[in-house]
PDB file of N, CA and C in Angstrom:
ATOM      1  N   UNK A   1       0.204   0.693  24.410  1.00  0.00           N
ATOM      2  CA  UNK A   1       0.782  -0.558  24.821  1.00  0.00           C
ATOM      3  C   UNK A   1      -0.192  -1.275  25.748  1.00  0.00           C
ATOM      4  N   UNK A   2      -0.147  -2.384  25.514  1.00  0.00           N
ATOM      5  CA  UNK A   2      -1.144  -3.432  26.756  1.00  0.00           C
ATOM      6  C   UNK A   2      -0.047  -4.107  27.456  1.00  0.00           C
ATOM      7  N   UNK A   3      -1.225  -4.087  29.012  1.00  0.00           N
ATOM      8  CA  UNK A   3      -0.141  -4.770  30.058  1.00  0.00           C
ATOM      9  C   UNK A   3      -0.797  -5.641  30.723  1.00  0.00           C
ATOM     10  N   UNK A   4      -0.552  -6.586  30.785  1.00  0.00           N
ATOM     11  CA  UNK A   4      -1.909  -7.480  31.225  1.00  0.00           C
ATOM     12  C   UNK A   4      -0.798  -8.299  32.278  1.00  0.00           C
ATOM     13  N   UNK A   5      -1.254  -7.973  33.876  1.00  0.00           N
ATOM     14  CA  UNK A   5      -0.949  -8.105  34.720  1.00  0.00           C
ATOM     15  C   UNK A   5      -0.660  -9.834  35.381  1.00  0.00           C
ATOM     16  N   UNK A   6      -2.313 -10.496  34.820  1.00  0.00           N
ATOM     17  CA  UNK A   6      -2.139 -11.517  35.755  1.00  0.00           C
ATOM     18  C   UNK A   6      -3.091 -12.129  34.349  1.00  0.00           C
ATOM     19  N   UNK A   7      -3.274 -13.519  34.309  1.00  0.00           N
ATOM     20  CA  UNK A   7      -4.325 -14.172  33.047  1.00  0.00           C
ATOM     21  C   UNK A   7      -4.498 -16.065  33.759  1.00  0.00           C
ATOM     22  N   UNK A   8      -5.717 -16.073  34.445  1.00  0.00           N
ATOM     23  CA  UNK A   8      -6.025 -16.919  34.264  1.00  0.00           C
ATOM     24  C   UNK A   8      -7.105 -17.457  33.865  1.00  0.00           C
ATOM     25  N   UNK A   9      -6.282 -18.919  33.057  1.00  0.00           N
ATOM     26  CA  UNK A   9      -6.928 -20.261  32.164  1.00  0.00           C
ATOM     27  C   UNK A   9      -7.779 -21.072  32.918  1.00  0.00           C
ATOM     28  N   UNK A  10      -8.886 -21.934  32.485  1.00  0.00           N
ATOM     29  CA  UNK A  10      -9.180 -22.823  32.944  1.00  0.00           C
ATOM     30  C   UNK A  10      -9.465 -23.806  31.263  1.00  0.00           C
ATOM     31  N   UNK A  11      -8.084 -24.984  31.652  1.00  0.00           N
ATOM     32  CA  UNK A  11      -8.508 -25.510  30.726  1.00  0.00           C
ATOM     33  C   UNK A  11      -8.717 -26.850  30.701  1.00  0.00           C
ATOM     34  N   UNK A  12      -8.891 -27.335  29.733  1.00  0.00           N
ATOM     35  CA  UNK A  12      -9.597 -29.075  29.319  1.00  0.00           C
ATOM     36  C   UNK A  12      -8.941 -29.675  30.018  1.00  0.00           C
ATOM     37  N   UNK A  13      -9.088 -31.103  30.563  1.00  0.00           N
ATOM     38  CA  UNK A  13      -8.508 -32.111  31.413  1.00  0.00           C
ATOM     39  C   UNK A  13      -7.305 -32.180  30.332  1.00  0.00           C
ATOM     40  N   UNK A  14      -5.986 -32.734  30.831  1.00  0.00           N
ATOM     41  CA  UNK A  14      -5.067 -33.073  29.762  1.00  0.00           C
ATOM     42  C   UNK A  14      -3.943 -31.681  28.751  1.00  0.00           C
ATOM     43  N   UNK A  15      -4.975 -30.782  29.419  1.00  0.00           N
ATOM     44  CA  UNK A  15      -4.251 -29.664  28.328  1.00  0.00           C
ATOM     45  C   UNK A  15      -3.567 -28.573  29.472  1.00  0.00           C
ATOM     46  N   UNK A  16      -3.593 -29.366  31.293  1.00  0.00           N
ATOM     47  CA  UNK A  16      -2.802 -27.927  31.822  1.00  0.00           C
ATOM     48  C   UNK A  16      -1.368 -27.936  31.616  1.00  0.00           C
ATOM     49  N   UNK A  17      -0.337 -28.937  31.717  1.00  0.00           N
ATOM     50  CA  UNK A  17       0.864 -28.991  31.589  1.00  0.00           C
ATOM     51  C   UNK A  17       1.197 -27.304  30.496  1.00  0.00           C
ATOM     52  N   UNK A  18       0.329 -27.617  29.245  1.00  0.00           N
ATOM     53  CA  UNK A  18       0.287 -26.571  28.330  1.00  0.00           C
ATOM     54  C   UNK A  18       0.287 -25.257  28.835  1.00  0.00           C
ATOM     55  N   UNK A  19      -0.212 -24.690  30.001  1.00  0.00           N
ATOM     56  CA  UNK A  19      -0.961 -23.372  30.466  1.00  0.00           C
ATOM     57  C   UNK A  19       0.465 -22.179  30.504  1.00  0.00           C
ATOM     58  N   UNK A  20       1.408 -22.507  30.472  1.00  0.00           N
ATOM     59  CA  UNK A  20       2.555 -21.550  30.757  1.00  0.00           C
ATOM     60  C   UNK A  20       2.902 -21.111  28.679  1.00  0.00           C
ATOM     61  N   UNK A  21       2.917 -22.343  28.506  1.00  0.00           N
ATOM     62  CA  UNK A  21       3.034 -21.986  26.880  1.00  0.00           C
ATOM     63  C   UNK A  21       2.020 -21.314  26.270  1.00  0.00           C
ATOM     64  N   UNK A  22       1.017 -22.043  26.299  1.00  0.00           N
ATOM     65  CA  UNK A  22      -0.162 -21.053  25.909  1.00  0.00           C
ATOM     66  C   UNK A  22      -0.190 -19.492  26.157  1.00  0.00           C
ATOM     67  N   UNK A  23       0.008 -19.173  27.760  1.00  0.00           N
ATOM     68  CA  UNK A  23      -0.067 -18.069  28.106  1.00  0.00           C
ATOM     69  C   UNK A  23       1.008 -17.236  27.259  1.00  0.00           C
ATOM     70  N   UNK A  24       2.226 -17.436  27.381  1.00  0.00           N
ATOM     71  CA  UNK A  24       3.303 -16.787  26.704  1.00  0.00           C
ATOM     72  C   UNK A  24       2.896 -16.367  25.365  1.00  0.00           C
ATOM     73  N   UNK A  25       2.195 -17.555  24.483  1.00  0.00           N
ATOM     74  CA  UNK A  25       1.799 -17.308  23.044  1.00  0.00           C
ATOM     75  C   UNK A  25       0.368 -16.163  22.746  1.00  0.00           C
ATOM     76  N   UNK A  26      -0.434 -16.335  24.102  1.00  0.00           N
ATOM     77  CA  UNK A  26      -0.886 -15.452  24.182  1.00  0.00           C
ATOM     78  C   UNK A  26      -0.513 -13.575  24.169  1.00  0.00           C
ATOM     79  N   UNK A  27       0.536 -13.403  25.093  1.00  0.00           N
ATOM     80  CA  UNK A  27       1.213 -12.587  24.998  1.00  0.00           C
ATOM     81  C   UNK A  27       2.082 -12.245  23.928  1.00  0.00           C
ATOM     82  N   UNK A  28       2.649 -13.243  23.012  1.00  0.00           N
ATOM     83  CA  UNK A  28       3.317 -12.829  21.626  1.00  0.00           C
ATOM     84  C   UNK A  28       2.079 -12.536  20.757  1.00  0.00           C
ATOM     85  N   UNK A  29       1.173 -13.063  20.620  1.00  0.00           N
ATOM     86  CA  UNK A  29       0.020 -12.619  19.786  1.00  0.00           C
ATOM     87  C   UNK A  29      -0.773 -11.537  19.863  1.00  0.00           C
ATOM     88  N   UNK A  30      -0.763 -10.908  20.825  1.00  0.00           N
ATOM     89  CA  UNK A  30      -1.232  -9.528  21.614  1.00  0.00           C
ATOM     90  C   UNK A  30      -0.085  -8.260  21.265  1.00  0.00           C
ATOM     91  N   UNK A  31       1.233  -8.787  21.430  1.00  0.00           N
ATOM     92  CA  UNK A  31       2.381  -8.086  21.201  1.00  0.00           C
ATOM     93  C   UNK A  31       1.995  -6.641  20.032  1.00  0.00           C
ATOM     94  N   UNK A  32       1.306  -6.961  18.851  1.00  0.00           N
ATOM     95  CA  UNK A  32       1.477  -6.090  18.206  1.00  0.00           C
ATOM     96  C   UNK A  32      -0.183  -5.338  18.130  1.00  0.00           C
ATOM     97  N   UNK A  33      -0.621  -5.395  19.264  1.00  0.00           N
ATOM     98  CA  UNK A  33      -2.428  -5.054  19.269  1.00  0.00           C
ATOM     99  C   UNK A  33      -1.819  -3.136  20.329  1.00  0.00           C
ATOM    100  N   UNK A  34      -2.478  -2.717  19.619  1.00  0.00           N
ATOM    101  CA  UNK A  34      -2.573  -0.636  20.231  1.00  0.00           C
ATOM    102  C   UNK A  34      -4.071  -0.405  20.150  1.00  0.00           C
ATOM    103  N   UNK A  35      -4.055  -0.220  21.671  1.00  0.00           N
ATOM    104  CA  UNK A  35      -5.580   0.278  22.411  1.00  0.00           C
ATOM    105  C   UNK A  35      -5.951   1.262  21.436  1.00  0.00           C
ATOM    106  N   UNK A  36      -7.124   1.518  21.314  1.00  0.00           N
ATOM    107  CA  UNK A  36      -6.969   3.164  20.872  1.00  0.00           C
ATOM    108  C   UNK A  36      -7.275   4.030  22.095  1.00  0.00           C
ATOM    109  N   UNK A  37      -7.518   3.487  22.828  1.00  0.00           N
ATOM    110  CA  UNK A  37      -7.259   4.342  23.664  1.00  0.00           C
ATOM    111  C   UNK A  37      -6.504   4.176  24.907  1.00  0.00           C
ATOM    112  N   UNK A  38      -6.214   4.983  25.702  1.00  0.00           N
ATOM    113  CA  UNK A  38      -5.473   4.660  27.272  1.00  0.00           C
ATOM    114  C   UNK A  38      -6.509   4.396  28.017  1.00  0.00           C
ATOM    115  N   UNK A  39      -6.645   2.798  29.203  1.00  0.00           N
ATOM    116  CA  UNK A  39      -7.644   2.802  30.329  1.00  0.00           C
ATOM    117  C   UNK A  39      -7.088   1.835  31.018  1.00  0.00           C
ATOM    118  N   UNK A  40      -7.405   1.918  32.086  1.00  0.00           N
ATOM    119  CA  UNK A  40      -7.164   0.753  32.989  1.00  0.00           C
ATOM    120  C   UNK A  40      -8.300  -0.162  33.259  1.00  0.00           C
ATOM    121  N   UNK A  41      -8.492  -1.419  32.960  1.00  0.00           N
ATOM    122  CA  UNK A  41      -9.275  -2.617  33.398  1.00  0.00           C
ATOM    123  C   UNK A  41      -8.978  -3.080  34.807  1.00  0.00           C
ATOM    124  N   UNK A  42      -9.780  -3.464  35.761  1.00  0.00           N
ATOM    125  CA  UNK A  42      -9.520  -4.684  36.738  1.00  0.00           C
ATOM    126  C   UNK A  42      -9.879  -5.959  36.448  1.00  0.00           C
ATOM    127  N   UNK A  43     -10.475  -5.965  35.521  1.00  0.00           N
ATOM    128  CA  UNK A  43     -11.096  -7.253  35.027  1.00  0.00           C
ATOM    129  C   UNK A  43     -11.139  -7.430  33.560  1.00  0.00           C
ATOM    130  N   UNK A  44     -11.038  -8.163  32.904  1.00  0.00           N
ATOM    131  CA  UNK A  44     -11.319  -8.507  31.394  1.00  0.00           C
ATOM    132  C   UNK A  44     -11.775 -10.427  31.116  1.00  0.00           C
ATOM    133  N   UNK A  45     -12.694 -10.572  30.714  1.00  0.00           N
ATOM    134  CA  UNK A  45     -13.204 -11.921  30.831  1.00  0.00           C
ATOM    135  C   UNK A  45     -13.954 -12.597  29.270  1.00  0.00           C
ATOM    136  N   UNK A  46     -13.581 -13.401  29.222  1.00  0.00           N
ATOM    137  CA  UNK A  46     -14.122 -14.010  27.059  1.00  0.00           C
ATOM    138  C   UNK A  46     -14.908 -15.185  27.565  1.00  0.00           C
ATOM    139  N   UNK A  47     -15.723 -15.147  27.100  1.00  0.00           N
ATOM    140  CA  UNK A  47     -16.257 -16.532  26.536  1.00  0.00           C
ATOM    141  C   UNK A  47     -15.963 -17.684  26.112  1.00  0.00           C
ATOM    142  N   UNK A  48     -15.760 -18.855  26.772  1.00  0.00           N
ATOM    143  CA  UNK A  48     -14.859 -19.609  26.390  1.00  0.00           C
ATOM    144  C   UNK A  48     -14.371 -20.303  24.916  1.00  0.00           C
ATOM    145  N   UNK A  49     -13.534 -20.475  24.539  1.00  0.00           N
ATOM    146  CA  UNK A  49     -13.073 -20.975  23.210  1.00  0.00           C
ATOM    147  C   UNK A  49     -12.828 -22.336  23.256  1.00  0.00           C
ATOM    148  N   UNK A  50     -13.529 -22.914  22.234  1.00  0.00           N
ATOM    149  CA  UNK A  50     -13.790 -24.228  21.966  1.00  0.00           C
ATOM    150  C   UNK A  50     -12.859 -24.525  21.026  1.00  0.00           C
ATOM    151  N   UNK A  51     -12.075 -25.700  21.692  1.00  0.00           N
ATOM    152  CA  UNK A  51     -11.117 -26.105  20.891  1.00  0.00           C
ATOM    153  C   UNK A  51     -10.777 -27.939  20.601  1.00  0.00           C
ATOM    154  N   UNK A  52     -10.422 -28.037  19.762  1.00  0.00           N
ATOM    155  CA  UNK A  52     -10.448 -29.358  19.348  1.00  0.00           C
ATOM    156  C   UNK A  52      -8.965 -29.977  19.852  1.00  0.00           C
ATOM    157  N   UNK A  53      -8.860 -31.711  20.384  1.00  0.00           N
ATOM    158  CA  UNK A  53      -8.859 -32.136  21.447  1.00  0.00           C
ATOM    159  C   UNK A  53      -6.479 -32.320  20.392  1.00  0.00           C
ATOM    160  N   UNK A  54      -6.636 -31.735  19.307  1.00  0.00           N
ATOM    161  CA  UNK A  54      -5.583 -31.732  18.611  1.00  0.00           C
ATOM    162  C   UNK A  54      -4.766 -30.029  18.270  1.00  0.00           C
ATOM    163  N   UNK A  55      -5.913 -29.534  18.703  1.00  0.00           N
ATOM    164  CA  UNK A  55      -4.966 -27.977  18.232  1.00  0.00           C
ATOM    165  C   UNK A  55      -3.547 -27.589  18.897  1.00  0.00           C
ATOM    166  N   UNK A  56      -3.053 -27.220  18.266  1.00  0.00           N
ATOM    167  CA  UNK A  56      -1.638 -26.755  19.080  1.00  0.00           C
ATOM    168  C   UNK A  56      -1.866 -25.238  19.399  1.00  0.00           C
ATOM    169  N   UNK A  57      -0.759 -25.396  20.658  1.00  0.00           N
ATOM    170  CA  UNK A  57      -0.698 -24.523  21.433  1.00  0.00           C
ATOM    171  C   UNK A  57      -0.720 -23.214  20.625  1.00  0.00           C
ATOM    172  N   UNK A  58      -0.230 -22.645  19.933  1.00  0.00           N
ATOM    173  CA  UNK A  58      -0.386 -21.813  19.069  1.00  0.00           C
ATOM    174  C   UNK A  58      -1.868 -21.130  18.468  1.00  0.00           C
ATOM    175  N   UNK A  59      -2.601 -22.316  17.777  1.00  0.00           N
ATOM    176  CA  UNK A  59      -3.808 -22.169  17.525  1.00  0.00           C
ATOM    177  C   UNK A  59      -4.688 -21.604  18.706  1.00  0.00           C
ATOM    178  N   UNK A  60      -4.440 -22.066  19.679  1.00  0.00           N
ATOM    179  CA  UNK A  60      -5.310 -21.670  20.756  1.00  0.00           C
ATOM    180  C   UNK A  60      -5.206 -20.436  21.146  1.00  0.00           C
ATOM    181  N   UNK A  61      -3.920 -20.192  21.335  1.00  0.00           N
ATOM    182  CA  UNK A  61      -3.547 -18.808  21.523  1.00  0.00           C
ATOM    183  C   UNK A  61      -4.118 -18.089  20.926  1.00  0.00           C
ATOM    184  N   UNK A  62      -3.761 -18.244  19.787  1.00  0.00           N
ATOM    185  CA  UNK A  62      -4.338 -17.340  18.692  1.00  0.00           C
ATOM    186  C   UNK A  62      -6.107 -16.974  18.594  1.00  0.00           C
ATOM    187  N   UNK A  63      -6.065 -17.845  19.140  1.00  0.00           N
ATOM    188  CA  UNK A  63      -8.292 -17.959  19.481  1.00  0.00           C
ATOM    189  C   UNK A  63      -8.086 -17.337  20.572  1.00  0.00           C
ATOM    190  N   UNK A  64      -7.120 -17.141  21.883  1.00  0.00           N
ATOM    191  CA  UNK A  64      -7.659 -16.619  22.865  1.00  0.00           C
ATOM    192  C   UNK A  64      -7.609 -15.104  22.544  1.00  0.00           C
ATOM    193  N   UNK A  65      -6.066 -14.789  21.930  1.00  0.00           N
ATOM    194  CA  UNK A  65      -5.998 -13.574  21.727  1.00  0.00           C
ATOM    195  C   UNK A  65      -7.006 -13.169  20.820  1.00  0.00           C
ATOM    196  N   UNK A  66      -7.452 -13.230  19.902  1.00  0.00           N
ATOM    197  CA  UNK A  66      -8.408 -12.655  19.303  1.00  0.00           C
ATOM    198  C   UNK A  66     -10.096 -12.388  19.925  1.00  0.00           C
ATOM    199  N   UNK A  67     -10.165 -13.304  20.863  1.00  0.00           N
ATOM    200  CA  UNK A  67     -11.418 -12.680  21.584  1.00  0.00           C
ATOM    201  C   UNK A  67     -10.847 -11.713  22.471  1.00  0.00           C
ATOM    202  N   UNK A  68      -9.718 -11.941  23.200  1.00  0.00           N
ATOM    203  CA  UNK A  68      -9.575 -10.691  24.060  1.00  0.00           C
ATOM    204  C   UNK A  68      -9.130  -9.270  23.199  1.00  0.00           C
ATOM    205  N   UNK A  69      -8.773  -9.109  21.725  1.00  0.00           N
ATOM    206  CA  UNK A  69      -9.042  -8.048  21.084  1.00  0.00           C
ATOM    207  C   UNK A  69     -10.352  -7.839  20.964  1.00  0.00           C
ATOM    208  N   UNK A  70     -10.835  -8.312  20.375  1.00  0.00           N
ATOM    209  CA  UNK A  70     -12.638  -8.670  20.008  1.00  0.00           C
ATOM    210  C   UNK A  70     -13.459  -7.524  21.578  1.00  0.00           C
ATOM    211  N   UNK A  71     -13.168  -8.123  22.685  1.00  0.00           N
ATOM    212  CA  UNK A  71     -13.359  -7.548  23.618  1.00  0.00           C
ATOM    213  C   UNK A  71     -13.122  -6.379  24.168  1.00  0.00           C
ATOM    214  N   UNK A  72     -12.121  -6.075  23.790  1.00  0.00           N
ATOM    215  CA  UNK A  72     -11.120  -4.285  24.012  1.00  0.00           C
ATOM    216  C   UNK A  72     -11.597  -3.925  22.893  1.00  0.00           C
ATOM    217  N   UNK A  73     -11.980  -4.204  21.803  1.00  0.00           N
ATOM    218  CA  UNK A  73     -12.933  -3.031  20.798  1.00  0.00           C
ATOM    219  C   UNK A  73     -14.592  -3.280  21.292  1.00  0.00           C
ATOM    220  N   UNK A  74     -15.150  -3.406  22.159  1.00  0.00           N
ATOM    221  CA  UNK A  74     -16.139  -3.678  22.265  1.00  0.00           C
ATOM    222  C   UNK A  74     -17.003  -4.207  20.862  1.00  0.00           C
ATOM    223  N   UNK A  75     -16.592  -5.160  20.653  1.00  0.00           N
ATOM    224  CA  UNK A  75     -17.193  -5.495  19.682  1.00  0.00           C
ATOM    225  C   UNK A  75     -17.802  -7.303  20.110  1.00  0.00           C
ATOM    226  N   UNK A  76     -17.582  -7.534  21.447  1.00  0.00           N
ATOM    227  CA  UNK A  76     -17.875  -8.691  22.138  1.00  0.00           C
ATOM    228  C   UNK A  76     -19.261  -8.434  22.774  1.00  0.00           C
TER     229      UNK A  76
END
């Protein structure tokens, strides 16, 4: 199971109102991701995701969560 304590965004002018939704969708999109292994992080950090000035909240999510899998398989 992943537990991800605290997650902060920094995002585009215009897109913070969004940051509570996003985050949540983040967390439903993660929902079905199993470590393979057990560890504890203090830190976990992505590269930012470039997104176009129309994507919905969803889409983004979905880009964030996938680098932060991308990242927990070391494959970042």
């Amino acid at each position: 199971m992943l537990h991800i304590e605290r997650m902060r965004m920094t995002l585009p002018a215009g897109f913070e109102h969004r940051a509570s939704t996003i985050g949540r969708l983040v967390g439903d999109a993660m929902a079905g991701f199993e470590p393979a292994e057990q560890r504890t992080l203090e830190r976990l950090s992505i590269d930012p995701v470039r997104i176009s000035p129309n994507a919905t909240d969803q889409e983004i999510a979905r880009s964030i969560a996938e680098r932060i899998v991308s990242k927990l398989r070391g494959k970042v």
